[in-house]
C-alpha atoms as a PDB file:
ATOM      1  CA  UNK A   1     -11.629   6.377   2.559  1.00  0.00           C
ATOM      2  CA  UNK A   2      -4.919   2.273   0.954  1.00  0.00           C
ATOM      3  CA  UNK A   3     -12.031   7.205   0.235  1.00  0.00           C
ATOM      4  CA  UNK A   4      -4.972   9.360   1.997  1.00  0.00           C
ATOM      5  CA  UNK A   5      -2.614  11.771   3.273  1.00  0.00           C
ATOM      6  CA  UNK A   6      -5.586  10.828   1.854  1.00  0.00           C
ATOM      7  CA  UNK A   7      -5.601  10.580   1.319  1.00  0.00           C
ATOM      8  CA  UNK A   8      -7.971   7.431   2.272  1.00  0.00           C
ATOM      9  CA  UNK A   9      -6.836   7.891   2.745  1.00  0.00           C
ATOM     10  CA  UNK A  10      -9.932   7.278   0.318  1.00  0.00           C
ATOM     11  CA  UNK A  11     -11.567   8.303  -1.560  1.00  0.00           C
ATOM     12  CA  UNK A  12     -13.787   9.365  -3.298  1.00  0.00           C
ATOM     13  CA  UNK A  13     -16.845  10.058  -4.260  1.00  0.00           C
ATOM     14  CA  UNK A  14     -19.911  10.530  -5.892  1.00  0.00           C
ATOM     15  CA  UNK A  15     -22.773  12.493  -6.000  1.00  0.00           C
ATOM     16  CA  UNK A  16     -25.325  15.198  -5.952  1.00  0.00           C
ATOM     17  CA  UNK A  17     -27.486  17.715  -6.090  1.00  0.00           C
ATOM     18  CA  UNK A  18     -27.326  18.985  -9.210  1.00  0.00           C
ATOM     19  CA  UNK A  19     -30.456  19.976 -11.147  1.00  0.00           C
ATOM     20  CA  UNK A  20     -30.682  17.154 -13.954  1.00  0.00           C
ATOM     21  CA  UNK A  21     -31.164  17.686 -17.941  1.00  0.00           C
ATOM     22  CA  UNK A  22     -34.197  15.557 -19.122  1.00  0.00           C
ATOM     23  CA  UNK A  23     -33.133  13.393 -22.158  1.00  0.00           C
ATOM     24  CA  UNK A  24     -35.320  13.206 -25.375  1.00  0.00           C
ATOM     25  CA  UNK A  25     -36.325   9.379 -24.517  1.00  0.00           C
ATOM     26  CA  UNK A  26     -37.128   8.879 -20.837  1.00  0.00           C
ATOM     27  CA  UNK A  27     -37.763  10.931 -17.929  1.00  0.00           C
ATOM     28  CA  UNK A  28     -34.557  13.502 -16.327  1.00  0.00           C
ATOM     29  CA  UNK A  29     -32.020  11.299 -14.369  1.00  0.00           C
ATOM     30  CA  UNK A  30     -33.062  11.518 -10.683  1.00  0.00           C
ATOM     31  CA  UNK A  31     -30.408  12.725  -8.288  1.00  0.00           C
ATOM     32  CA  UNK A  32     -29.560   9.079  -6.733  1.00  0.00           C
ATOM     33  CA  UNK A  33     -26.030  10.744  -6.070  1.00  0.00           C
ATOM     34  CA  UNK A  34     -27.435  12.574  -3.150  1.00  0.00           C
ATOM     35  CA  UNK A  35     -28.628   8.814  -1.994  1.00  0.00           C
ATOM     36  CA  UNK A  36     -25.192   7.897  -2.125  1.00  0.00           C
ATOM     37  CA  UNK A  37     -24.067  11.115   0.244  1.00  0.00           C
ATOM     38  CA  UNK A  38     -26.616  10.046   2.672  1.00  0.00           C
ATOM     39  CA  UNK A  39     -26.062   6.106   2.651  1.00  0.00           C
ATOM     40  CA  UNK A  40     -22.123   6.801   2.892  1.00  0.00           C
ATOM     41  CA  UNK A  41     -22.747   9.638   6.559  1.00  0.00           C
ATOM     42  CA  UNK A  42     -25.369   7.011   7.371  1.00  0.00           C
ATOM     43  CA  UNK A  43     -22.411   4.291   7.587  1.00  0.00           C
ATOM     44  CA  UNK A  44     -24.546   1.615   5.212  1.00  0.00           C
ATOM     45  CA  UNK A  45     -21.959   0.154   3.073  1.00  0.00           C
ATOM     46  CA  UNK A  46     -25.463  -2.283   1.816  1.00  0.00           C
ATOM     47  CA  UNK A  47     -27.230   1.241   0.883  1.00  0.00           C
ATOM     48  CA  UNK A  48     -24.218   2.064  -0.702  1.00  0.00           C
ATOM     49  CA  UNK A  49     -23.691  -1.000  -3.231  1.00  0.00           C
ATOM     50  CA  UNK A  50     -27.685  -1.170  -3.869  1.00  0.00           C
ATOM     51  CA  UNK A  51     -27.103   1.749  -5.594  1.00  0.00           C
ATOM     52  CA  UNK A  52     -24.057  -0.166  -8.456  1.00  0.00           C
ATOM     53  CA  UNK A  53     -25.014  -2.110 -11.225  1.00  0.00           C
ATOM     54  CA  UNK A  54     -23.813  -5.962 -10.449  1.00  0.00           C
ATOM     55  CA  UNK A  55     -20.924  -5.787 -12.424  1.00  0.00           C
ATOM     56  CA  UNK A  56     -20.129  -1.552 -11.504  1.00  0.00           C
ATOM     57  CA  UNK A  57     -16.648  -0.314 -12.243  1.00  0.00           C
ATOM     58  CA  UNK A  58     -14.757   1.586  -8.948  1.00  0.00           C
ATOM     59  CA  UNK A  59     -11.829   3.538  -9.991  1.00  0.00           C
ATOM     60  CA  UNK A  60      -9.660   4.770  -7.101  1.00  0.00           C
ATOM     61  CA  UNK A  61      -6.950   7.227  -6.903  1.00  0.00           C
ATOM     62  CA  UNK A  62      -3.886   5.451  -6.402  1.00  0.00           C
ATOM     63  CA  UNK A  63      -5.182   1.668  -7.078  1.00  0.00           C
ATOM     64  CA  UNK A  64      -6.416  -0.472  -9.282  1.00  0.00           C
ATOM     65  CA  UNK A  65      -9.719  -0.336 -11.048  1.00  0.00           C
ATOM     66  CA  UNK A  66     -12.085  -2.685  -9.050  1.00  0.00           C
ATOM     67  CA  UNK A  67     -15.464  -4.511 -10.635  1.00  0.00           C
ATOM     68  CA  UNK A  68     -18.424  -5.676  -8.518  1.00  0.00           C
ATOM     69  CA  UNK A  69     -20.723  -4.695  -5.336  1.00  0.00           C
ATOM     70  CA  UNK A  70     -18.672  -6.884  -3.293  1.00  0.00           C
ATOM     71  CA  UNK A  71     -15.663  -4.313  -4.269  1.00  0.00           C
ATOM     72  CA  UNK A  72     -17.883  -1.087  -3.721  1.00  0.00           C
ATOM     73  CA  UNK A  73     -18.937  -2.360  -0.057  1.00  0.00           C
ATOM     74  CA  UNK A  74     -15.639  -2.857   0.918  1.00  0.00           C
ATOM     75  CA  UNK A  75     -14.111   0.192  -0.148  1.00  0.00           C
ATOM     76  CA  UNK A  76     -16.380   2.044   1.253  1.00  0.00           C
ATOM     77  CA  UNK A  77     -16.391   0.313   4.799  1.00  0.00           C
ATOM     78  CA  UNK A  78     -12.885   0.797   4.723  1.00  0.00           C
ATOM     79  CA  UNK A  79     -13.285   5.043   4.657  1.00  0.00           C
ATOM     80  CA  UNK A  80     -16.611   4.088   7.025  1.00  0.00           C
ATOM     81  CA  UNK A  81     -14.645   2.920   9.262  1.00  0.00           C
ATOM     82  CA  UNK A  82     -11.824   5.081   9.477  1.00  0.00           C
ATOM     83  CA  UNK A  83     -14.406   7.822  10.559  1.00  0.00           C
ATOM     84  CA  UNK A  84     -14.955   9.478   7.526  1.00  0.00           C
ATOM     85  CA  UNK A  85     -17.729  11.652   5.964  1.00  0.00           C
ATOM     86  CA  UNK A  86     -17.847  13.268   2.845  1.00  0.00           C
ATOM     87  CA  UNK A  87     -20.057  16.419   1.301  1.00  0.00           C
ATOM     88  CA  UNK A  88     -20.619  16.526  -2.438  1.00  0.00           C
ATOM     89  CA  UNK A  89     -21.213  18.817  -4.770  1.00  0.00           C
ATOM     90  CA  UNK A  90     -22.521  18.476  -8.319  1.00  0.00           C
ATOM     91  CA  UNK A  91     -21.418  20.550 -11.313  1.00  0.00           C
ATOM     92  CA  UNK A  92     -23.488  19.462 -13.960  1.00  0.00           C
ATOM     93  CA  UNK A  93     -25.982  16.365 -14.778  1.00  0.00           C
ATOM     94  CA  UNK A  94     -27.296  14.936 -17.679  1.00  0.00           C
ATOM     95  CA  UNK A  95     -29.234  12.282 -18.770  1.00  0.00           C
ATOM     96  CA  UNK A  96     -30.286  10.546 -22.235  1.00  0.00           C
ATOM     97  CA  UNK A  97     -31.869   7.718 -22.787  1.00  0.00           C
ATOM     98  CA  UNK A  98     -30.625   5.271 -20.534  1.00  0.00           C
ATOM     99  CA  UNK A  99     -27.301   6.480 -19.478  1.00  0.00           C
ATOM    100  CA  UNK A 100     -26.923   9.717 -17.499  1.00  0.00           C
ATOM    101  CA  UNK A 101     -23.103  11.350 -15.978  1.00  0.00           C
ATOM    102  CA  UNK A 102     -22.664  13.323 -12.805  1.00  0.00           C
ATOM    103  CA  UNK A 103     -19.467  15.599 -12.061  1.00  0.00           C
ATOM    104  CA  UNK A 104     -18.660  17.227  -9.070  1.00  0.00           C
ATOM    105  CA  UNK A 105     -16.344  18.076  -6.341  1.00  0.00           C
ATOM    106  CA  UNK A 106     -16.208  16.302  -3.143  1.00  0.00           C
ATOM    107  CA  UNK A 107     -14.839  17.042   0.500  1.00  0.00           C
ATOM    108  CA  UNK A 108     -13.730  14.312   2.906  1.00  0.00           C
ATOM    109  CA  UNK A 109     -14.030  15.161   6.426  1.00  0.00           C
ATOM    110  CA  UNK A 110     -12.817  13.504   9.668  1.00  0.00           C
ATOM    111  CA  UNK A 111     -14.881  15.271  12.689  1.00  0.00           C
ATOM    112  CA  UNK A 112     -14.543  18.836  11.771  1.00  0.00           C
ATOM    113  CA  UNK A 113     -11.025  18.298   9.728  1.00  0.00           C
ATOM    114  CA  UNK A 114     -11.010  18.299   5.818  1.00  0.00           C
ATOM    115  CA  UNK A 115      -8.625  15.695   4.923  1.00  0.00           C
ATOM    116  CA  UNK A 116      -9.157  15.762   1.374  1.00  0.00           C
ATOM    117  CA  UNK A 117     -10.876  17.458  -1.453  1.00  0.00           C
ATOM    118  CA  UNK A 118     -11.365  16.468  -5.076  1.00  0.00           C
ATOM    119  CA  UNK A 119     -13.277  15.837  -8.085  1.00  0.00           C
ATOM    120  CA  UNK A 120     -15.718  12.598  -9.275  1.00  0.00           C
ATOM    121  CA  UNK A 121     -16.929  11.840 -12.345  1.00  0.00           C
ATOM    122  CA  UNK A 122     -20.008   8.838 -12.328  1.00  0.00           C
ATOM    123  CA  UNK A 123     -22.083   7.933 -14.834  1.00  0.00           C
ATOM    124  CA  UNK A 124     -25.270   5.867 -14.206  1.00  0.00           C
ATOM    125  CA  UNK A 125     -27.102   3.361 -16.379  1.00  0.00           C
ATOM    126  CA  UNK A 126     -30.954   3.119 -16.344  1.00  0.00           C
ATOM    127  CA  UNK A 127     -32.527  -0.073 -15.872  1.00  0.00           C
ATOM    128  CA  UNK A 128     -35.547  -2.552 -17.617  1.00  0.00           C
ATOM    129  CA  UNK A 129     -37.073  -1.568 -14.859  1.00  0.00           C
ATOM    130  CA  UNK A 130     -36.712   2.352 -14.687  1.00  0.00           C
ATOM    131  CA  UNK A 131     -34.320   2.635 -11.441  1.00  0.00           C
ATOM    132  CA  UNK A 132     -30.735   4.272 -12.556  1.00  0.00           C
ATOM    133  CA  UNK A 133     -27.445   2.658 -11.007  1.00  0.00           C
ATOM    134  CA  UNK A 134     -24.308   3.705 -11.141  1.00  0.00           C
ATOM    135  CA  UNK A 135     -21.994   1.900 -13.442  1.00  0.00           C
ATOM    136  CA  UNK A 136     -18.533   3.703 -13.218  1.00  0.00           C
ATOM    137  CA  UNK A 137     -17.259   5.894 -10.332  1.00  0.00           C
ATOM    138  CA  UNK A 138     -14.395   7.464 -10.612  1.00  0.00           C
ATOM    139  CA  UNK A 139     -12.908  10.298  -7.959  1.00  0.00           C
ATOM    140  CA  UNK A 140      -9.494  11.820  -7.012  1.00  0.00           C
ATOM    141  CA  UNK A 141      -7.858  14.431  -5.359  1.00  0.00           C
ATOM    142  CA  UNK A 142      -6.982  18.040  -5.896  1.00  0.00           C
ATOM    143  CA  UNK A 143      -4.216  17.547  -3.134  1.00  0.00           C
ATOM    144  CA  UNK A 144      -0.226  16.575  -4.524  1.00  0.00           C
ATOM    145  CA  UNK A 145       0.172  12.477  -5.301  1.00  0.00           C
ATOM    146  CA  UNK A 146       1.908  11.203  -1.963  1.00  0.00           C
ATOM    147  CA  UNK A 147       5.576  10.224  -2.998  1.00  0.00           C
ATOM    148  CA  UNK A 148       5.574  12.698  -6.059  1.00  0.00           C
ATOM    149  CA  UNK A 149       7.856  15.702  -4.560  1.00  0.00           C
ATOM    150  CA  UNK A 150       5.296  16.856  -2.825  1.00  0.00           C
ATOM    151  CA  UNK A 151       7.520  17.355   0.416  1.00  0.00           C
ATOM    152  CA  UNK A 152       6.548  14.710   2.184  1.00  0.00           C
ATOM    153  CA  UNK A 153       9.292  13.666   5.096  1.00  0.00           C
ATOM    154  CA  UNK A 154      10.021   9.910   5.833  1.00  0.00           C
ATOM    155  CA  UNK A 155       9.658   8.914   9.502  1.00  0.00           C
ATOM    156  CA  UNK A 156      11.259   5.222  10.877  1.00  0.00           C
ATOM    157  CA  UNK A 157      10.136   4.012  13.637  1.00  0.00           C
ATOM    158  CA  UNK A 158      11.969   0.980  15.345  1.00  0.00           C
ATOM    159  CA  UNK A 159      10.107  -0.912  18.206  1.00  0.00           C
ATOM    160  CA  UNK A 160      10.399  -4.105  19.938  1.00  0.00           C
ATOM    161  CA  UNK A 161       6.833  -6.154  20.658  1.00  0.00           C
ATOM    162  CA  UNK A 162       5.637  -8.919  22.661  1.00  0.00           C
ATOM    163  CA  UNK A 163       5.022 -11.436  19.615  1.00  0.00           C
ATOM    164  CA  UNK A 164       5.980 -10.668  16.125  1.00  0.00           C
ATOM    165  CA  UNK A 165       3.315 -12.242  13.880  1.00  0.00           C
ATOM    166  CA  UNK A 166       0.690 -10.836  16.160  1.00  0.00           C
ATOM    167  CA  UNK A 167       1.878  -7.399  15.455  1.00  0.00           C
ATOM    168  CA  UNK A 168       2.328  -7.788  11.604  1.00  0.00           C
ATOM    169  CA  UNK A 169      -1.485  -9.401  11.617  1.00  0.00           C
ATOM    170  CA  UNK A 170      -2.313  -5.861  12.729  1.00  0.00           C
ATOM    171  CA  UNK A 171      -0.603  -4.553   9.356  1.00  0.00           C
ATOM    172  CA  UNK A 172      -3.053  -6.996   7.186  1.00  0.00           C
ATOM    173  CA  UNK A 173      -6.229  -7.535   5.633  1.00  0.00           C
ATOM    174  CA  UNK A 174      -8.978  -4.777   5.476  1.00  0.00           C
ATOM    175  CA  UNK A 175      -8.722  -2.229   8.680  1.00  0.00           C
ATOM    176  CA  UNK A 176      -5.672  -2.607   8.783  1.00  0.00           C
ATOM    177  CA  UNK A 177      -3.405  -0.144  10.587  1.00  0.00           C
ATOM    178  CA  UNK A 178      -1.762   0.862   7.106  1.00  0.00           C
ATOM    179  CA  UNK A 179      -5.694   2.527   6.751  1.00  0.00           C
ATOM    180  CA  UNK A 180      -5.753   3.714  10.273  1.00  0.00           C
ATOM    181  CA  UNK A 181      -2.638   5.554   9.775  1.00  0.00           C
ATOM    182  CA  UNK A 182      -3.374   6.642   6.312  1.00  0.00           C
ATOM    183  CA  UNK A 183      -6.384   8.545   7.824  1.00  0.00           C
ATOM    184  CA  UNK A 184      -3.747  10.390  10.254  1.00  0.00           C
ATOM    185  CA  UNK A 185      -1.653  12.138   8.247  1.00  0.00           C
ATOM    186  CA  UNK A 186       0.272   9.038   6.396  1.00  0.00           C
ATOM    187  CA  UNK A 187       0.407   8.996   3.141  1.00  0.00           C
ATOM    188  CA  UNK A 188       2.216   5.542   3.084  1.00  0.00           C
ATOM    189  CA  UNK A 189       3.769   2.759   5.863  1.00  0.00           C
ATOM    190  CA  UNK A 190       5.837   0.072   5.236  1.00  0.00           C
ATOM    191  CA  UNK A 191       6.775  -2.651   7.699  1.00  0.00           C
ATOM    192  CA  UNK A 192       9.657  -4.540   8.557  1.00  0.00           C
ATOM    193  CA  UNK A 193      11.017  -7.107  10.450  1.00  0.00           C
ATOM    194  CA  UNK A 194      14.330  -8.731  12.018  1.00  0.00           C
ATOM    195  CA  UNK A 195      15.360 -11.851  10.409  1.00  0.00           C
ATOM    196  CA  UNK A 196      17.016 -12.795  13.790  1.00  0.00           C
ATOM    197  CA  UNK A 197      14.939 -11.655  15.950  1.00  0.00           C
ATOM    198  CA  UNK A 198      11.160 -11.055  14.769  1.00  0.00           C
ATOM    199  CA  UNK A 199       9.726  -9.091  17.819  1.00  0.00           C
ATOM    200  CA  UNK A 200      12.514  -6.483  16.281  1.00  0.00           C
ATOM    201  CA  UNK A 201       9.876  -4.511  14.119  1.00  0.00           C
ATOM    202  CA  UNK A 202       9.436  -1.306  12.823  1.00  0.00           C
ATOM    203  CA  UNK A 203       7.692   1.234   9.797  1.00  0.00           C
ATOM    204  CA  UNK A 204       8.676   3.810   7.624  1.00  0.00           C
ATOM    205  CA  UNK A 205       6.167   6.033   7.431  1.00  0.00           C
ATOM    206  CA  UNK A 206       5.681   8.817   4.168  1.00  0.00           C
ATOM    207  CA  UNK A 207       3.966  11.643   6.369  1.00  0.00           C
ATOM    208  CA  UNK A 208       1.869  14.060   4.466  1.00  0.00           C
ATOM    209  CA  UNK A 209       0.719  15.889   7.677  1.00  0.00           C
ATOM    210  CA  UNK A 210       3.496  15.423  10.717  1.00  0.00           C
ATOM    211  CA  UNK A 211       0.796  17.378  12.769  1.00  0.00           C
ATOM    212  CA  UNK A 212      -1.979  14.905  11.793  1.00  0.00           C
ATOM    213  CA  UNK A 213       0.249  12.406  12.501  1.00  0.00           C
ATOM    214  CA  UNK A 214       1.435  13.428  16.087  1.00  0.00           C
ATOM    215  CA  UNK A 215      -1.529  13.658  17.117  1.00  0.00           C
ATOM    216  CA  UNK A 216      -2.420  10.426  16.586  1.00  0.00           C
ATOM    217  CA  UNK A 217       0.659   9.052  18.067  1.00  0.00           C
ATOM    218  CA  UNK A 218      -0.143  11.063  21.027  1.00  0.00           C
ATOM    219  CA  UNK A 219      -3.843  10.425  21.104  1.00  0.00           C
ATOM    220  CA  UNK A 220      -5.505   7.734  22.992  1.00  0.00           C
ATOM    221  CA  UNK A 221      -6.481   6.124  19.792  1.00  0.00           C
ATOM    222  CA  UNK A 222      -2.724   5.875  19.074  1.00  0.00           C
ATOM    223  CA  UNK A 223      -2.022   4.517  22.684  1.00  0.00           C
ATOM    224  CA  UNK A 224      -4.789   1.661  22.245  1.00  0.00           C
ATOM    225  CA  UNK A 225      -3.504   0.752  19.346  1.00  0.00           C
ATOM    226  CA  UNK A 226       0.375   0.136  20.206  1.00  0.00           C
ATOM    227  CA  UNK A 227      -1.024  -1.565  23.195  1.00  0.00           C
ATOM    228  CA  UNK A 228      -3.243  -3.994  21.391  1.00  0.00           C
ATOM    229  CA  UNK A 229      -0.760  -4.505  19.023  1.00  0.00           C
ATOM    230  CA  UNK A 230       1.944  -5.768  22.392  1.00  0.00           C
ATOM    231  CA  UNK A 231       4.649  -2.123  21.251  1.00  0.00           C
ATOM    232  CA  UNK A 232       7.178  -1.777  24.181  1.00  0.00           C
ATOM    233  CA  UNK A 233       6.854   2.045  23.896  1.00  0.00           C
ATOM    234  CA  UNK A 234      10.075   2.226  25.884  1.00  0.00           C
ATOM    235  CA  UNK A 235      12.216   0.654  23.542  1.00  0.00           C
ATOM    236  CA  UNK A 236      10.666   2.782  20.556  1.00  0.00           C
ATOM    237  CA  UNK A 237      13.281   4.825  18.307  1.00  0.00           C
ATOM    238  CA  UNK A 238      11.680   7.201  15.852  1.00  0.00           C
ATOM    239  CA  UNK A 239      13.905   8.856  13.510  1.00  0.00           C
ATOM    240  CA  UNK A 240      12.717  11.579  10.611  1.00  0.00           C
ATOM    241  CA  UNK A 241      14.454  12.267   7.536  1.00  0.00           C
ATOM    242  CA  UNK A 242      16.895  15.421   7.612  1.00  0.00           C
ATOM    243  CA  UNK A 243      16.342  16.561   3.976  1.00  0.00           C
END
């Protein structure tokens, strides 16, 4: 949705509404892609990995390649969750036999805000049974890699909170504020803390959209979130890189 800035960051995606070829051997490849658009807006991750083979192949931008319907629920959630929808567009389809390929383009939208476009390529393998499920999917974005002199300025920001590990907790797992950022204009965060004194914490932030990213900071969504995680707002320092 770590489906960037996204990105999500994210992301992503699959699909369409292309008009399939029929193969010599079986009938066309029905457009299950356009399934997948409407399970993803419809925020059911279980839709979503019903439509993967058990052992399906997700290939990220900007991770590594993960295997299973365990792996497809969960990094889908993660762009569900950060309030994303996408819109997808197929270029061409074709089937044969038992194995049919989609490629399109895709658009990632937060509200009314594009946050990232791209390209997806998925192919889908037919089953004993007749249903196709997708076996590889494979998207990523027409936007500049985050870190790759794409202009992206470095922000620090140094706080003091009310309890250290409760604050870094906030930083882990999946959901974690490293995606909630991401989908704000981050491209990347890193945390830190003080050896000496570990309420002492702060993040350097890559920020692909300072705009995005204001807004956040400024937003009540931004406010809840440095509350929950116990930020003493008035001992925050933010610094942003020069050159």
């Amino acid at each position: 949705m770590n489906k960037t800035p996204f990105l999500l960051p994210l992301i992503l995606i699959i699909a369409a509404c292309g008009q399939p070829h029929e193969g010599s051997d079986g009938p066309a490849f029905s457009s299950r892609s356009g399934e997948w658009q409407d399970a993803m807006n419809a925020k059911d991750t279980d839709a979503i990995a019903a439509l993967y083979t058990e052992n399906a192949r997700v290939l990220p931008p900007n991770a590594e390649a993960k295997t299973g319907r365990d792996a497809v629920r969960a990094e889908f959630a993660a762009m569900i969750d950060a309030g994303l929808s996408v819109e997808l567009t197929s270029i061409e389809t074709k089937s044969g036999g038992n194995i049919a390929y989609n490629v399109g383009t895709y658009a990632l939208t937060a509200g009314d805000t594009v946050v990232d476009e791209g390209k997806f390529i998925e192919t889908w393998n037919r089953t004993a049974d007749g249903e196709w499920l997708m076996a590889n999917d494979i998207w990523n974005s027409d936007r500049p890699a985050a870190g790759g002199g794409d202009g992206n300025k470095h922000m620090l920001v140094v706080h003091e909170v009310e309890d250290g590990d409760h604050w870094l907790a906030a930083w882990t797992g999946d959901n974690s504020r490293h995606d909630q950022f991401k989908a704000n204009g981050a491209a990347h965060t890193h945390t830190f803390r003080n050896a000496d004194n570990p309420n002492l914490t702060g993040v350097v932030i890559s920020v692909a959209d300072m705009d995005a990213l204001n807004a956040f900071l400024a937003s009540e969504e931004g406010a809840a979130a440095a509350a929950a995680d116990g930020v003493d707002l008035d001992a925050m320092t933010v610094l942003i890189e020069t050159e």
